[in-house]
C-alpha atoms as a PDB file:
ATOM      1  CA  UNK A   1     105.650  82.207 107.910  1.00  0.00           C
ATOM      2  CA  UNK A   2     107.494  84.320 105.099  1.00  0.00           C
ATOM      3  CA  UNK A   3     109.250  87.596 106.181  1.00  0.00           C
ATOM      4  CA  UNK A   4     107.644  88.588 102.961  1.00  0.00           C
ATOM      5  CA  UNK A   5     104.100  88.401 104.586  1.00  0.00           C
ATOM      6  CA  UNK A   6     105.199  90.058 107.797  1.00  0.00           C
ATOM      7  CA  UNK A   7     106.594  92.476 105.996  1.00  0.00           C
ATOM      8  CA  UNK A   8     103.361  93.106 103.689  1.00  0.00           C
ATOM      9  CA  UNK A   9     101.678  93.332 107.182  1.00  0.00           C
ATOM     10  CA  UNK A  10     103.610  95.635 108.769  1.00  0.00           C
ATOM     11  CA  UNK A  11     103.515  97.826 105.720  1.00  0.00           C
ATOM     12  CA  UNK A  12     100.014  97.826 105.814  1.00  0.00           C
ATOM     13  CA  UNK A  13      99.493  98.379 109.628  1.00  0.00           C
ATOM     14  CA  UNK A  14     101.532 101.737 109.068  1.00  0.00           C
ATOM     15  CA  UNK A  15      99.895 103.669 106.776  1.00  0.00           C
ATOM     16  CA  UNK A  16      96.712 102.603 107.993  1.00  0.00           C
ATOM     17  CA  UNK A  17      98.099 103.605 111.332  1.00  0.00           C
ATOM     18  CA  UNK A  18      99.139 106.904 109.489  1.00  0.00           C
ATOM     19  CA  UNK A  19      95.635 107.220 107.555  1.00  0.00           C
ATOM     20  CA  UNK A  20      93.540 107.050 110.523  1.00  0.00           C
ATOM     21  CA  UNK A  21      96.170 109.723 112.167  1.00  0.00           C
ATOM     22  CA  UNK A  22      95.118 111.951 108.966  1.00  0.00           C
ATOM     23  CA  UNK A  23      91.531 111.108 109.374  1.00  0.00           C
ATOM     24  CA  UNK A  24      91.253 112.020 113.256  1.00  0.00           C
ATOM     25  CA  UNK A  25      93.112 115.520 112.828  1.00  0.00           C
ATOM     26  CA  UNK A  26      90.745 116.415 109.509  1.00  0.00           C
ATOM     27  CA  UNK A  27      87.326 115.198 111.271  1.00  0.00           C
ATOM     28  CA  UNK A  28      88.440 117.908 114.313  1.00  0.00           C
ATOM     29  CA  UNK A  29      88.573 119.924 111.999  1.00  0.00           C
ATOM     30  CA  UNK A  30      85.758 120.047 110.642  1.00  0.00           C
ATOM     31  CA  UNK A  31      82.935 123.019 110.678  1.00  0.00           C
ATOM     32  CA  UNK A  32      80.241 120.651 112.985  1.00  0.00           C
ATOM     33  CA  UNK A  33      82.868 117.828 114.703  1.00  0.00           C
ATOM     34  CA  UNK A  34      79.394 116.123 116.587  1.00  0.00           C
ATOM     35  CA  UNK A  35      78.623 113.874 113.780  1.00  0.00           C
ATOM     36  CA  UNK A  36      82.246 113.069 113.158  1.00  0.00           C
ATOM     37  CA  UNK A  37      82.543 111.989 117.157  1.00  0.00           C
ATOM     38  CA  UNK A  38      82.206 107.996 116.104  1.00  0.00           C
ATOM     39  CA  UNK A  39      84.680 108.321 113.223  1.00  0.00           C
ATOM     40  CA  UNK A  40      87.615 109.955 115.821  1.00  0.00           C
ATOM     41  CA  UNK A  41      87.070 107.496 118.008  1.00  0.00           C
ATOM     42  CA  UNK A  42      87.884 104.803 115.617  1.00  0.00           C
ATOM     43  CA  UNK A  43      90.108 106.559 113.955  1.00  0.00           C
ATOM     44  CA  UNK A  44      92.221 106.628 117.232  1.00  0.00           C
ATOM     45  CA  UNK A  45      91.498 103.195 118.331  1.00  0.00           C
ATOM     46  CA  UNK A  46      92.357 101.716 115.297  1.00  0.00           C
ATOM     47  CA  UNK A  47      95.901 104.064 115.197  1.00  0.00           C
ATOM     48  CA  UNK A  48      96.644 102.411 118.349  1.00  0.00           C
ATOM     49  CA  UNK A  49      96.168  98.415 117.519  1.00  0.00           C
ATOM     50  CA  UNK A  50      97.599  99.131 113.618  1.00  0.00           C
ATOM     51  CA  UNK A  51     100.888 100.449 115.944  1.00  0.00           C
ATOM     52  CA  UNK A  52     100.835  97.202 118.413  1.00  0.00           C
ATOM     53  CA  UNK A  53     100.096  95.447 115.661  1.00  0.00           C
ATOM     54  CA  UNK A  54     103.034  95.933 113.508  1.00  0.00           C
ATOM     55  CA  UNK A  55     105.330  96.095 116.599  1.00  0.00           C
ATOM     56  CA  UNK A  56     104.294  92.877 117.639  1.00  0.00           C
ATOM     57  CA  UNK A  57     105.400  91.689 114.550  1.00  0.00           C
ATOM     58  CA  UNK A  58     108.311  93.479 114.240  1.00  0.00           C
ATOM     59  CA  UNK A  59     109.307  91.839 117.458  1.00  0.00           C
ATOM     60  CA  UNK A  60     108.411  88.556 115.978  1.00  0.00           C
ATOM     61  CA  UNK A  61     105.877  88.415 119.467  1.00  0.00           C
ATOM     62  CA  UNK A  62     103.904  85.288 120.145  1.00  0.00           C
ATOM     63  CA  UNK A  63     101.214  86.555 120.606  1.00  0.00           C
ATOM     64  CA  UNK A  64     101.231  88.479 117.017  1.00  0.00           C
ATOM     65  CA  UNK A  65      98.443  86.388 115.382  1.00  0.00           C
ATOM     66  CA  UNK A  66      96.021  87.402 118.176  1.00  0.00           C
ATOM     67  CA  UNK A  67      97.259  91.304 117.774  1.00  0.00           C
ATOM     68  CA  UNK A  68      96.521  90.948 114.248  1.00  0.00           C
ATOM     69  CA  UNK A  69      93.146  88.728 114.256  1.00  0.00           C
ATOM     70  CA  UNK A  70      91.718  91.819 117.150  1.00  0.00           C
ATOM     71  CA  UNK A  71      93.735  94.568 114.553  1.00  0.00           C
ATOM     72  CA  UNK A  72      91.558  93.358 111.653  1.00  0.00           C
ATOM     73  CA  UNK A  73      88.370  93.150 113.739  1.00  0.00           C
ATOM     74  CA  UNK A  74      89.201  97.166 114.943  1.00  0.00           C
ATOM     75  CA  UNK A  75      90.052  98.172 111.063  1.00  0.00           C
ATOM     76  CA  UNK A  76      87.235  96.144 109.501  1.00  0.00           C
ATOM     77  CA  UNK A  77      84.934  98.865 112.127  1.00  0.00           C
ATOM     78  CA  UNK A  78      86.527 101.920 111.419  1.00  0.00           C
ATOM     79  CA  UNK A  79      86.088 101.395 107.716  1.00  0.00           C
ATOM     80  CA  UNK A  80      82.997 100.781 107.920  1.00  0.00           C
ATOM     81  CA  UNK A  81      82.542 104.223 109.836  1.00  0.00           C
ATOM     82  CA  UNK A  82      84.871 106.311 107.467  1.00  0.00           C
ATOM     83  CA  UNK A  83      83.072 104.753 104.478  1.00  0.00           C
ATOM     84  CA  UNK A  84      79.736 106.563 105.645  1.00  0.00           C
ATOM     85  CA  UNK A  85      81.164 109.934 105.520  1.00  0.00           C
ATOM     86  CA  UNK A  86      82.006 111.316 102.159  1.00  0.00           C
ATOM     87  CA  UNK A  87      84.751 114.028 103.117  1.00  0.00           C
ATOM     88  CA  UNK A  88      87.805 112.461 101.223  1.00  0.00           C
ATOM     89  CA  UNK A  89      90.176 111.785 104.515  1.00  0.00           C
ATOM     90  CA  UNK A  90      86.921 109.931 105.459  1.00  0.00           C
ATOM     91  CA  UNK A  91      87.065 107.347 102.386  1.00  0.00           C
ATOM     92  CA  UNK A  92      91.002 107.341 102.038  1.00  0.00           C
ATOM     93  CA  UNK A  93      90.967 106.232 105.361  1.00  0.00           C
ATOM     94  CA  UNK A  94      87.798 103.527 104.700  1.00  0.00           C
ATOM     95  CA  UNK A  95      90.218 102.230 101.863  1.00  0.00           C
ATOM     96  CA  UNK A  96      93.742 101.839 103.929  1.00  0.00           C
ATOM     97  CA  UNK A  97      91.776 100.168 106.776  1.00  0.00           C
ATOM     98  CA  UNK A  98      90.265  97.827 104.461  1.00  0.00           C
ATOM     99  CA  UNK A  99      93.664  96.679 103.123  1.00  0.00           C
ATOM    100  CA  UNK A 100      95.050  96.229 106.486  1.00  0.00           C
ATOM    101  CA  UNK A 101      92.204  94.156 107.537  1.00  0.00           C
ATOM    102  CA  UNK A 102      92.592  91.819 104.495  1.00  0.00           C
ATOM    103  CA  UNK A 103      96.415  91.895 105.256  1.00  0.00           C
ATOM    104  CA  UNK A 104      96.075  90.749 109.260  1.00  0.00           C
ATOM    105  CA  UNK A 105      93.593  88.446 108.460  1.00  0.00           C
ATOM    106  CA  UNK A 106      96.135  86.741 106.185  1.00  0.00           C
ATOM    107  CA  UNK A 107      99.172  86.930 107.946  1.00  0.00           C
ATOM    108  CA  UNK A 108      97.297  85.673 111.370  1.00  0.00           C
ATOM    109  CA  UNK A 109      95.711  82.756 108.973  1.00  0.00           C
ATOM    110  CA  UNK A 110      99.362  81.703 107.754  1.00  0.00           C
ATOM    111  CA  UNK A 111     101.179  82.249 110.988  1.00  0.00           C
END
């Protein structure tokens, strides 16, 4: 495994991390938060695994490939929930989670 594609990872696993941070605080607040309630949770789930996830590789863990195959599962959901909504924190978030799907899934295939 390249340090390179860690790296790339890790990179990834942050600002999606920090995207669906964004996206959680900007769906609560929001005039009518009820229909949003499926985005935050998402949003905050997939916060949490992007953080393990880029720790565990930070930490060069053994059990980082599994992290990231579950990480990529959790951001392949939430951008498929963002991507419904059309307020703009909504989609940015849709895009970041997409790229750190497509980044796990390649570091866990190469590790």
């Amino acid at each position: 495994m390249t340090q390179d594609l860690y790296d790339r990872c890790i990179a990834a696993c942050n600002a999606c991390a920090t995207a669906c941070a964004r996206c959680a605080s900007a769906c609560l607040r929001e005039p009518d938060v009820n229909p949003m309630a499926a985005c935050i949770a998402l949003d905050m789930e997939c916060e949490a695994i992007c953080r393990l996830a880029a720790s565990s590789m930070a930490h060069g863990s053994a059990h980082a490939r599994a992290t990231c195959r579950l990480c990529a599962d959790v951001c392949s959901a939430c951008a498929d929930e963002c991507a419904r909504h059309d307020h703009d924190h909504c989609q940015a978030c849709a895009v970041a989670c997409r790229d750190c799907a497509q980044e796990c899934r390649a570091m866990a295939a190469a590790a």
